[in-house]
Protein backbone atom coordinates (compact mmCIF):
# COMPACT_ATOMS: atom_id res chain seq x y z
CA UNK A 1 69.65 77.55 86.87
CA UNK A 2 69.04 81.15 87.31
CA UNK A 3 70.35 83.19 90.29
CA UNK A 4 67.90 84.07 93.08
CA UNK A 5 66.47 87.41 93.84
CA UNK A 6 68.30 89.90 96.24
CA UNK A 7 67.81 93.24 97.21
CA UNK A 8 70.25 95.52 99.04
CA UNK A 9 69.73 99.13 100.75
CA UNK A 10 72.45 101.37 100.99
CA UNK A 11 73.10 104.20 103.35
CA UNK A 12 75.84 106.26 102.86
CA UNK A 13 78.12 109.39 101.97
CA UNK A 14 76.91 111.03 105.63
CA UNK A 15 77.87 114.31 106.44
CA UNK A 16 76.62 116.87 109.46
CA UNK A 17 76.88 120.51 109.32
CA UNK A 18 76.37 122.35 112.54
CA UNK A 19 74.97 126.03 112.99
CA UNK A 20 77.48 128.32 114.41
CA UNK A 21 75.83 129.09 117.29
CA UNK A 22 77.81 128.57 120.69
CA UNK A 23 76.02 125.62 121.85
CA UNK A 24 76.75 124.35 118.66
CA UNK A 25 80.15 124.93 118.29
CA UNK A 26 80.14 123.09 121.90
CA UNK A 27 79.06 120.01 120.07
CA UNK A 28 81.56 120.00 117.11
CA UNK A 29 84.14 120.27 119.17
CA UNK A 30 83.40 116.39 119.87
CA UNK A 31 83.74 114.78 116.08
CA UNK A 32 81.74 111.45 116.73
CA UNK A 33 78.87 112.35 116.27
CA UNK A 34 76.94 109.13 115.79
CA UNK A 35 73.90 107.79 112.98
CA UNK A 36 72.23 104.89 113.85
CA UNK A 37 70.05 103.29 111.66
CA UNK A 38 66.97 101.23 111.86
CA UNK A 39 65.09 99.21 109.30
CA UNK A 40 62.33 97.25 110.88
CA UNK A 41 63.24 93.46 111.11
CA UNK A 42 67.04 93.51 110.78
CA UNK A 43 69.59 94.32 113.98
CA UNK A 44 70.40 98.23 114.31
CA UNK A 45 73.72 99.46 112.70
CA UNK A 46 75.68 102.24 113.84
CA UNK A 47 78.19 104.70 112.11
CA UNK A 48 80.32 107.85 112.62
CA UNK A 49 78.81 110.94 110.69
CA UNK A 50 81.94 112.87 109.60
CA UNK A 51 80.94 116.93 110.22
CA UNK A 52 82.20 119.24 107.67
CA UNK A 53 82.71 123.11 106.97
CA UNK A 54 80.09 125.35 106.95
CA UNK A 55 79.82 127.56 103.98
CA UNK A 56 77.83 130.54 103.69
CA UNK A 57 76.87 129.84 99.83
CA UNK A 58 76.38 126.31 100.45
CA UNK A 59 72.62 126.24 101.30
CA UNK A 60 69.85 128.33 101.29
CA UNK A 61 69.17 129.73 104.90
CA UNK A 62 66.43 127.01 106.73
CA UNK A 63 62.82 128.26 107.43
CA UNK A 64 62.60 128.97 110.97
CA UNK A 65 60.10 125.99 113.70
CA UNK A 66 61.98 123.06 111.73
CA UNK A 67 60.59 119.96 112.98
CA UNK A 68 63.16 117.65 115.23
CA UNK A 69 61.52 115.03 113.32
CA UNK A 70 62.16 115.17 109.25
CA UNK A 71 60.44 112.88 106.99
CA UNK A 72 62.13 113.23 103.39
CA UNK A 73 60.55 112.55 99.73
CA UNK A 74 61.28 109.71 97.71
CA UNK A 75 63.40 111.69 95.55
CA UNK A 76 66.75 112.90 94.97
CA UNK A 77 65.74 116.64 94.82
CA UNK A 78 64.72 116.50 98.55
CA UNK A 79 66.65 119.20 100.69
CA UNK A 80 69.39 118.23 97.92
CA UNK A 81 72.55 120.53 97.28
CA UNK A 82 76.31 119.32 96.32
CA UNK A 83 77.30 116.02 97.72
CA UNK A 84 80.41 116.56 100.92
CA UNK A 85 81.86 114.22 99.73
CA UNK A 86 82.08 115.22 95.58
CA UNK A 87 85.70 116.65 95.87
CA UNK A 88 86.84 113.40 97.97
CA UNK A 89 87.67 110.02 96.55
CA UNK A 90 86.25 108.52 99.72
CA UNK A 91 82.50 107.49 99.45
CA UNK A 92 81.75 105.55 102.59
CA UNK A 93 78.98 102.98 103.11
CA UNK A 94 77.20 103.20 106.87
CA UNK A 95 74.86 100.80 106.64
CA UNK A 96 73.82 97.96 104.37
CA UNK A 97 70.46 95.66 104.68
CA UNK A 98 70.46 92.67 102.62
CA UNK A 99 66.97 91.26 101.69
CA UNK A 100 66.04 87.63 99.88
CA UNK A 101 63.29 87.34 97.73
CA UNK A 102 60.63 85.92 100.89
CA UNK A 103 62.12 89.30 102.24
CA UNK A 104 60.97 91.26 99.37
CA UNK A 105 57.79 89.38 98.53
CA UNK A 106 56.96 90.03 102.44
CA UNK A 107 58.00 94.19 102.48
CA UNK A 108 55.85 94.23 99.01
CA UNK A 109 52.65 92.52 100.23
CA UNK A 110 52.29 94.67 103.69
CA UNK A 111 49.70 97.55 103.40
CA UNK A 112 52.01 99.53 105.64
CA UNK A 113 54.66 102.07 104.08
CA UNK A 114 58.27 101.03 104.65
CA UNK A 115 60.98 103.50 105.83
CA UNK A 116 64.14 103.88 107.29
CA UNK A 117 64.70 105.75 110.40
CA UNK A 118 67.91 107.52 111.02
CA UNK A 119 68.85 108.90 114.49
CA UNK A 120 71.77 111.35 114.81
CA UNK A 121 73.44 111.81 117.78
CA UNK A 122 75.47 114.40 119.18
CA UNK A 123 78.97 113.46 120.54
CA UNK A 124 79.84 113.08 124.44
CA UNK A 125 83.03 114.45 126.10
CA UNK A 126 84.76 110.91 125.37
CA UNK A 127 87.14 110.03 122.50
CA UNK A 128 86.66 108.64 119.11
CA UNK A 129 83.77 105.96 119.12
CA UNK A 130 84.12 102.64 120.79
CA UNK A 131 82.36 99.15 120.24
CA UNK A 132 80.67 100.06 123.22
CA UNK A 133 79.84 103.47 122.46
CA UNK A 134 78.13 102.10 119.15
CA UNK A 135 76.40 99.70 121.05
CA UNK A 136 74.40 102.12 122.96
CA UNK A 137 75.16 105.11 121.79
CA UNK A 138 71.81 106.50 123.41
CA UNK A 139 72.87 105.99 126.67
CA UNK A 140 75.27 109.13 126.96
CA UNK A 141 74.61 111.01 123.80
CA UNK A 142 72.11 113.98 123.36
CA UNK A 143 69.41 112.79 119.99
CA UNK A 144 69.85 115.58 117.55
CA UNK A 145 66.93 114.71 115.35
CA UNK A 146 65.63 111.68 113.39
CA UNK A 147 65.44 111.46 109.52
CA UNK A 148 62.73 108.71 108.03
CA UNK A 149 63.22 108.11 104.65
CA UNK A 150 60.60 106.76 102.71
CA UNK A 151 61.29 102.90 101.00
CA UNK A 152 60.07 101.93 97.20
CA UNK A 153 61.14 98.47 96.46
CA UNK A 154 58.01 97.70 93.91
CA UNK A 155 61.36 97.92 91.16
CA UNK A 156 64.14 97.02 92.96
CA UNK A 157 64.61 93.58 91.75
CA UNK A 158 65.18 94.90 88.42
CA UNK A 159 66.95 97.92 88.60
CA UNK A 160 69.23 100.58 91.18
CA UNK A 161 67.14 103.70 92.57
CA UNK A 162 68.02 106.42 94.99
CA UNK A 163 65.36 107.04 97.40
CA UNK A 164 66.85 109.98 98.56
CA UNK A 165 70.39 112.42 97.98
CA UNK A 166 70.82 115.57 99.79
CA UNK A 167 70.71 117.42 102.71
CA UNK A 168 67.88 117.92 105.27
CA UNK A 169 67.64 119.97 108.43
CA UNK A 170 67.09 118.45 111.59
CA UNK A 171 66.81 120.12 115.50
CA UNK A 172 65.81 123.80 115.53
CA UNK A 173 62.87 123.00 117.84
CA UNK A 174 62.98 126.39 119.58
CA UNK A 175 62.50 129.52 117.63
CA UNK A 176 65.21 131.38 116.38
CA UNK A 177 67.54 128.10 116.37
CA UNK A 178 68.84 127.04 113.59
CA UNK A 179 69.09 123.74 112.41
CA UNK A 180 72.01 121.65 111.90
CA UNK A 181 72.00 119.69 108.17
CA UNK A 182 72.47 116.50 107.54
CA UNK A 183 73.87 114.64 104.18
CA UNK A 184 72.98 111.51 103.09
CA UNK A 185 72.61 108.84 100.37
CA UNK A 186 70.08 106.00 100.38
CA UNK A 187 70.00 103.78 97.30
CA UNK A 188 68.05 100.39 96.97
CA UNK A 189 69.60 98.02 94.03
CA UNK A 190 69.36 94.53 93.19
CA UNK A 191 72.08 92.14 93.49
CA UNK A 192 71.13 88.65 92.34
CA UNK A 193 73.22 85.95 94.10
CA UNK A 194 73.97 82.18 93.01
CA UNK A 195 72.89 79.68 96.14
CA UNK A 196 74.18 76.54 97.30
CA UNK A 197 73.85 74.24 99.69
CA UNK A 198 75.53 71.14 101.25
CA UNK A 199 73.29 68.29 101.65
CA UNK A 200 74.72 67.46 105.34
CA UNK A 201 77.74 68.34 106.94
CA UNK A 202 81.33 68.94 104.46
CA UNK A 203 83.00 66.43 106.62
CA UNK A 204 80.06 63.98 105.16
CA UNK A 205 80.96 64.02 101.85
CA UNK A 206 77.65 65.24 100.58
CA UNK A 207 76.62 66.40 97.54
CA UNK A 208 76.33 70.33 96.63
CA UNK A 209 72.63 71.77 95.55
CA UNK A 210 72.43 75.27 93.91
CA UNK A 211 69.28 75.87 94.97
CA UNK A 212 66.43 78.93 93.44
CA UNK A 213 63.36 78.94 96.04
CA UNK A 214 61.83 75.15 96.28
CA UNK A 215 63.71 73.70 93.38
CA UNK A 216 67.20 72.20 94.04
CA UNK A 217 69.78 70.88 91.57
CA UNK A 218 73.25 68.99 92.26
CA UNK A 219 75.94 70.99 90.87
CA UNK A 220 78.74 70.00 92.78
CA UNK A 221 80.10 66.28 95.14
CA UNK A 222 82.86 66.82 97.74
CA UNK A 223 85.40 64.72 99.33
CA UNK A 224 86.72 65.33 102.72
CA UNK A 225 89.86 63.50 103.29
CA UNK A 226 91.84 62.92 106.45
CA UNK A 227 95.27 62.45 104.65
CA UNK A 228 98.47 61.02 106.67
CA UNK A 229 101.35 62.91 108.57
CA UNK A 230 103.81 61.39 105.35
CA UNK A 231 101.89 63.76 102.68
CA UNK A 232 102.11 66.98 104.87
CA UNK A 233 105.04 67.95 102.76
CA UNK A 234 102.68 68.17 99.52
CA UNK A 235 99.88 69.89 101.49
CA UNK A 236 101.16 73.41 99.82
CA UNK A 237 100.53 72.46 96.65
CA UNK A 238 99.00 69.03 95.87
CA UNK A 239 98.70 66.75 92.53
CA UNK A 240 95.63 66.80 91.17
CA UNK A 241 95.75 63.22 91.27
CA UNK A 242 95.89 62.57 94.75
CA UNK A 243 92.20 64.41 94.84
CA UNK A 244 90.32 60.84 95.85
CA UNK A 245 88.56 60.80 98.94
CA UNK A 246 86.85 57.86 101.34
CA UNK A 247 83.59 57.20 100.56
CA UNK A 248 80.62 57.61 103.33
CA UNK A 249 80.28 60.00 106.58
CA UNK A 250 83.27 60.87 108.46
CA UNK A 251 81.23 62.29 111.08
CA UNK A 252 82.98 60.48 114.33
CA UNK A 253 86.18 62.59 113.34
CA UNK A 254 84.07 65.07 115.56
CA UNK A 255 85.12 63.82 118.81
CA UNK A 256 82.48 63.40 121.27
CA UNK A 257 84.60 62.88 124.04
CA UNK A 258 84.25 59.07 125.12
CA UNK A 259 87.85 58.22 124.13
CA UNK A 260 87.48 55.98 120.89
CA UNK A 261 90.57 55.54 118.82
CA UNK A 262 88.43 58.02 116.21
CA UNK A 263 88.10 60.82 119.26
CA UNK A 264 91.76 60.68 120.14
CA UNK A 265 92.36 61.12 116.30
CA UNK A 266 90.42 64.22 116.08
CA UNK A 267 92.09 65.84 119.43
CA UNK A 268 95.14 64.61 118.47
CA UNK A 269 95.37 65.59 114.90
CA UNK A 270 93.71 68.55 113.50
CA UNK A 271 96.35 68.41 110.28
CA UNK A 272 96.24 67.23 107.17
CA UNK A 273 92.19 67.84 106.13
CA UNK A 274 91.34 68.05 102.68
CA UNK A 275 88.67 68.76 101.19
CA UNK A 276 87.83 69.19 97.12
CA UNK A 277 84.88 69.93 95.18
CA UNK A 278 83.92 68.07 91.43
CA UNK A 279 81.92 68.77 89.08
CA UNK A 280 79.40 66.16 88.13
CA UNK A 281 81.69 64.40 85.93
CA UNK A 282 83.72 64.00 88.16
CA UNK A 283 86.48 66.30 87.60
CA UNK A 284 87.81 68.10 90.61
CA UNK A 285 87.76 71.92 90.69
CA UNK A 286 88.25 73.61 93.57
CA UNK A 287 89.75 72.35 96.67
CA UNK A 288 90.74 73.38 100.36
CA UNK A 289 93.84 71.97 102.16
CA UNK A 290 94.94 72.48 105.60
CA UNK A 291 98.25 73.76 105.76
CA UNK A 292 98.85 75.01 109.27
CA UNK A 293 98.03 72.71 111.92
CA UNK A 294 94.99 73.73 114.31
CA UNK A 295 97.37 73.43 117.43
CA UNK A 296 96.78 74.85 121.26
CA UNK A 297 98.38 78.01 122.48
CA UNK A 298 101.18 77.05 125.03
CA UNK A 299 99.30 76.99 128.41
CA UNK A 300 96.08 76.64 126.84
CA UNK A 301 94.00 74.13 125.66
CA UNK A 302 92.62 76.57 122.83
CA UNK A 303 93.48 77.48 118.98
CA UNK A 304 94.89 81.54 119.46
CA UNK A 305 94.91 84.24 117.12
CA UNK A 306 98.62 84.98 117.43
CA UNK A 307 99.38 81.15 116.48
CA UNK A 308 95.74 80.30 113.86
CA UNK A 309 95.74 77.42 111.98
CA UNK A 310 95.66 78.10 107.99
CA UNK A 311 94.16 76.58 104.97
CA UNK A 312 95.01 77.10 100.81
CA UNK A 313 92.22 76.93 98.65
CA UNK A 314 93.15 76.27 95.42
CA UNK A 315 91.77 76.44 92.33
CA UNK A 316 92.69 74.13 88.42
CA UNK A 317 95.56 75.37 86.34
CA UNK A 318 96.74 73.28 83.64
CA UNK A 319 96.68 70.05 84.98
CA UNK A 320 97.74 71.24 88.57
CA UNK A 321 96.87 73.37 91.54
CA UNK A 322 97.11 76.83 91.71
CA UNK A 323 96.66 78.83 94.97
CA UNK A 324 94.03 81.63 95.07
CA UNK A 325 93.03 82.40 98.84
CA UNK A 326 94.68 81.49 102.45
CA UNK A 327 92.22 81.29 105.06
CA UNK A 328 93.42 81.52 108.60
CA UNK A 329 91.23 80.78 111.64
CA UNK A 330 91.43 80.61 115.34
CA UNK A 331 89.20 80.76 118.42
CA UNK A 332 87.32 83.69 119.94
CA UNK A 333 86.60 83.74 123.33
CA UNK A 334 83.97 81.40 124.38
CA UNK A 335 81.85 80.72 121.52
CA UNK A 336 83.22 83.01 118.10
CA UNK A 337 85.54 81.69 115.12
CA UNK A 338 88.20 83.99 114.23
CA UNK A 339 88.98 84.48 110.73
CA UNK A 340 91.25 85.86 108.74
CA UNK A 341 90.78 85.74 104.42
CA UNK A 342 94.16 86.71 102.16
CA UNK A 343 93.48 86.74 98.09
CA UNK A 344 96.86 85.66 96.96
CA UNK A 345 98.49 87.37 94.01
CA UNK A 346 100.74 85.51 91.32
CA UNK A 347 102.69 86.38 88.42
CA UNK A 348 102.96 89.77 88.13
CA UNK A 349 105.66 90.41 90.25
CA UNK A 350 108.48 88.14 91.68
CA UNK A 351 107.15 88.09 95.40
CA UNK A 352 103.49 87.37 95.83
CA UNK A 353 101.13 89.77 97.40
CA UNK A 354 98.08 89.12 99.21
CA UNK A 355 95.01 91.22 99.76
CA UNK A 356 93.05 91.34 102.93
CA UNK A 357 89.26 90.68 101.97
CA UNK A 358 87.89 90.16 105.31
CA UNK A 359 89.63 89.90 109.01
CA UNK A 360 86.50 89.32 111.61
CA UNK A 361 85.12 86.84 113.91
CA UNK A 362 81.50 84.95 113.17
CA UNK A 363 79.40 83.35 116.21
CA UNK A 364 79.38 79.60 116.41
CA UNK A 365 76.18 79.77 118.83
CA UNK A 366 72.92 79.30 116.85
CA UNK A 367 73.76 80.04 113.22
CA UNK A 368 76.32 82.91 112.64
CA UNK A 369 77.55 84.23 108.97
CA UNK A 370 80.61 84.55 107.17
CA UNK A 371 80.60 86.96 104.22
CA UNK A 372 83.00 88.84 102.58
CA UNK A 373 81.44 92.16 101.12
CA UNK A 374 83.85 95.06 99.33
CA UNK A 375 80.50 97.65 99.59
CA UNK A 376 82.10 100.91 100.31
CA UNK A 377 85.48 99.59 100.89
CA UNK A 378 88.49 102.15 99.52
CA UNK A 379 91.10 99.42 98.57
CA UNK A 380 89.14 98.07 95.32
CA UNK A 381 90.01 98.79 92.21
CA UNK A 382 86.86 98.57 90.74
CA UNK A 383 84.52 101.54 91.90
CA UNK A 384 83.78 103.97 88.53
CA UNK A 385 84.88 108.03 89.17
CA UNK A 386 81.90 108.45 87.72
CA UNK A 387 79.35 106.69 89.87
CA UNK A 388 76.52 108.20 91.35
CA UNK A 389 76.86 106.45 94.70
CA UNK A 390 80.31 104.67 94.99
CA UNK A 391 79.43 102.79 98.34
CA UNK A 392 77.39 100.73 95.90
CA UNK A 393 78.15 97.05 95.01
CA UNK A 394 79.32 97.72 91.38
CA UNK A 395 76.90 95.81 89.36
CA UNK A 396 76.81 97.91 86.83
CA UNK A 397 78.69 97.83 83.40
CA UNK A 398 82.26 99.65 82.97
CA UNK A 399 85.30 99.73 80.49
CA UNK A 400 88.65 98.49 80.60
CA UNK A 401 89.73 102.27 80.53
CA UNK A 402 88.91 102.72 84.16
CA UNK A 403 91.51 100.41 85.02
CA UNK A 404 95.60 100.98 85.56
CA UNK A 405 97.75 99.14 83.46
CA UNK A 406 97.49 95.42 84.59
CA UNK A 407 94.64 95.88 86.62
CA UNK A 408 93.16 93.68 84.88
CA UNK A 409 94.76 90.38 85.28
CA UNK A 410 94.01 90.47 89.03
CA UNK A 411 90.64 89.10 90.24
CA UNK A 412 88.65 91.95 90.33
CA UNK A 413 86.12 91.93 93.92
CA UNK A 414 84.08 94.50 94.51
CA UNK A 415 80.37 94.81 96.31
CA UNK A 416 78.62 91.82 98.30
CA UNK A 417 81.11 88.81 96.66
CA UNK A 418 79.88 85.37 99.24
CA UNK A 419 78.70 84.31 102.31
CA UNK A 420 78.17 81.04 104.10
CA UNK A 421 76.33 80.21 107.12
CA UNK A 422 77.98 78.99 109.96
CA UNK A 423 76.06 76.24 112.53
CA UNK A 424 76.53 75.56 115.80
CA UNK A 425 76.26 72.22 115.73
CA UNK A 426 76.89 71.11 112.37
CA UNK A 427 74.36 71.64 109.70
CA UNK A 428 74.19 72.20 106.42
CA UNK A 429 76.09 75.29 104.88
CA UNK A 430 74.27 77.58 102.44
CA UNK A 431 76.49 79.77 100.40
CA UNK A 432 75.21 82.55 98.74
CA UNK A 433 77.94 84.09 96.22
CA UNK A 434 77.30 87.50 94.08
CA UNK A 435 76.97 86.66 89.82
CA UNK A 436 79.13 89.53 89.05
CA UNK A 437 82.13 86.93 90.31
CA UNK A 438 80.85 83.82 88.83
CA UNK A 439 81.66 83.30 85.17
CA UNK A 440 82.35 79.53 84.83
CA UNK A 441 81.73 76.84 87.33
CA UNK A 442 85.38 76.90 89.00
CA UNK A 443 84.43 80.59 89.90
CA UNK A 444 81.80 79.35 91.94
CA UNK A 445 83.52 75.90 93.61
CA UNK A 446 86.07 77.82 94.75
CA UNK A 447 83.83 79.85 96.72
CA UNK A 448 82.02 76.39 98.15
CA UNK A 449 85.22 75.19 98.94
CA UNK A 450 86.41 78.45 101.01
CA UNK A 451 82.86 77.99 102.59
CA UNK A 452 83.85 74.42 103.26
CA UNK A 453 87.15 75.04 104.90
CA UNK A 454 85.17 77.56 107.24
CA UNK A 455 83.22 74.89 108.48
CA UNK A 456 85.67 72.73 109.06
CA UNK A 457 87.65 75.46 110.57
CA UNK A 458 85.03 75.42 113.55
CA UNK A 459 85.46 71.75 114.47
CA UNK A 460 89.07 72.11 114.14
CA UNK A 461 88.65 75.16 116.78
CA UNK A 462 87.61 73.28 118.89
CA UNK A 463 88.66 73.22 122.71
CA UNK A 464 91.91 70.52 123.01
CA UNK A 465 91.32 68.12 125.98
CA UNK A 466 93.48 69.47 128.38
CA UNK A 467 95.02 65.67 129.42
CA UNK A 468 96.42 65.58 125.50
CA UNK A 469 97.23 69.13 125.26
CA UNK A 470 101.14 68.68 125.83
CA UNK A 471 101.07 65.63 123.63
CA UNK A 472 99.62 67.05 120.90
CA UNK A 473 102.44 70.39 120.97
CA UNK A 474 105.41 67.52 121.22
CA UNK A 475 103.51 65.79 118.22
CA UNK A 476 103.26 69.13 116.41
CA UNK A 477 106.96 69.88 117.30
């Protein structure tokens, strides 16, 4: 089945140059100055706007009455000069909107012209930016101007565009002021994603659909498995023949608190879970396996960061198991899920390395997200010198020759690379994973199985009755 439709918009590469007036010089003496971005529909995002030198040569001189509000051209020749950022390897991404095709279909059929509004703030006599600060960054900060870029998306399914690249003045109200300029980088490319979805809850058993608007097909079966304290010594690295898993729904693991043998289990016991994904033959490939216990902090009834519980997925290698990702987890405060995601590195050298993809925390109220998305991030290998706009996702085509020596062994992730929802109360887990990392069908269990072990991860985050909490520490000890 073919992938479905997605469309992403890309701001980044910002950059603010101030006048040298004094007033201005007053406000670049405070470096966080602030962009926040708005696209109508999705949640605000915020990000720093780095301010760089001003350079006589660099610009031509601005007329004089600019607006405070700019509205740019769909093109790259707008207010355009040389990029801040062309002599750094740094490109950074500071804000990404993700749209599915009802998303696209909907933006496409309105009569209305689509933009994005940009605010830029001026910094406040505080420090570097804070969650807080980000959050309302209104509330203490002076608006400098507001930039609305114009949106095309009529070909955006189909191939990358830049709606705009270059600088544009902003403030200057007054006459004789001169207006600060701002950089920045918009681009709107598609990035087609493989969907799946559990038919009930992992801890079910269900089958797996990879679905493409209305029509759904089974792709995958998995087996949860509650396996016994004696096999917690194979847990690191199983036999593929010890894969089988019970039949039927395994729901009541989920302790509902009225004391059954099955609750006690589940409070008692959060060690041991398996779960693996098969093809429809039958063949196992992928699977998840818990191999820290979900335990409660001393003096606690909760699952803490400095002590998460951990699983392996694993992937098939000649006849056996071989590890690809650790996934550690823990609770949040009152209603998040901790996580922690390590890409595990083998044969190449003689100790293993790991590489961080993702270290966040996802809500568990209504329906929350984990995703793992490399856009704009420094530590990939994969982003091309000689890319027009390096926060993008990478879809495009490049040659071996980019790479170092060996680079090319490792698992190459770069751009939007999964996501999986995550319920409140239970559900059924849709995973959405980017094509560029799917090139035969354990590629994409492996994914279903992280996805999996998230889930599960929640339930086994749980809150520990606090009348077995000292049991279940002696147990683990």
């Amino acid at each position: 089945m073919d992938p479905c439709p997605f469309v992403r918009i890309l701001v980044g590469n910002l950059a603010l140059k101030l006048p040298r007036s004094p007033s201005a010089a007053c406000e670049s003496s405070s470096s966080n100055c602030l962009a926040k971005v708005r696209f109508k529909g999705f949640p605000t995002q915020v990000a720093t706007i780095p301010i760089v030198q001003e350079h006589d040569d660099n610009h031509q001189n601005p007329q004089h009455h600019r607006p405070r509000h700019s509205s740019l051209q769909s093109s790259s020749s707008s207010a355009s000069s040389s990029n801040p950022n062309s002599s750094s390897s740094t490109h950074s991404l500071a804000a990404c909107f993700n749209l599915d095709k009802s998303q696209i279909d909907k933006f496409l059929q309105s009569k209305k012209p689509k933009s994005l509004n940009i605010e830029i703030y001026a910094g406040d006599d505080g420090g570097g930016p804070s969650s807080s600060a980000a959050a309302c960054c209104c509330s203490s900060r002076k608006l400098m101007g507001t930039v609305v870029v114009p949106l095309d998306l009529r070909k955006a399914e189909f191939r990358p565009s830049v709606m705009h690249n270059g600088w544009v003045p902003i403030g200057g109200r007054k006459k004789g002021d001169e207006p600060a300029h701002f950089f920045l980088n918009v681009r709107v490319e598609p990035e087609p994603r493989y969907v799946f979805q559990f038919e009930s809850d992992p801890v079910c058993s269900p089958q797996i659909f990879q679905v493409q608007g209305s029509v759904k097909q089974a792709v995958f079966t998995c087996k949860f498995n509650l396996r016994n304290q004696g096999d917690r010594s194979s847990l690191s690295r199983p036999s593929m023949a010890d894969s089988s898993a019970p039949t039927g729904c395994l729901r009541s693991i989920r302790g509902s608190g009225d004391g059954g043998s099955q609750s006690n289990q589940f409070t008692k016991d959060r060690k041991g879970w398996t779960i693996t994904i098969h093809d429809l033959s039958g063949s196992p490939v992928a699977m998840a396996s818990m191999v820290t216990p979900f335990v409660p902090s001393p003096g606690s009834d909760r699952v803490s960061r400095s002590n998460p519980g951990a699983w392996l997925i694993l992937r098939p290698s000649s006849g056996t198991w071989k590890s690809w990702g650790r996934l550690e987890a823990w609770r949040e405060g009152r209603k998040g899920l901790g996580y922690r995601f390590d890409l595990l590195h083998d044969g190449i050298t003689a100790t293993p390395t790991t590489s961080t993809l993702v270290n966040s925390v996802v809500s568990t109220k209504g329906r929350g997200k984990f995703a793992i998305d490399m856009t704009g991030t420094a530590a990939t290998p994969a982003c091309s010198p000689h890319s027009s706009c390096d926060f993008g996702s990478g879809s495009g085509s490049w040659s071996g020759s980019e790479f170092g020596l060996g680079m090319l062994s490792q698992p190459i992730y770069k751009g939007f690379v999964m996501s999986s929802t995550v319920e409140g109360k239970g559900g059924q887990p849709e995973v959405e994973i980017g094509i560029q990392h799917v090139n035969c069908t354990e590629d994409a269990a492996v994914f279903v199985a992280l996805a999996a072990a998230v889930d599960l991860s929640k339930e086994a985050c749980r809150s520990f009755p606090r009348r077995l909490r000292k049991g279940s520490q002696q147990q683990q000890a």
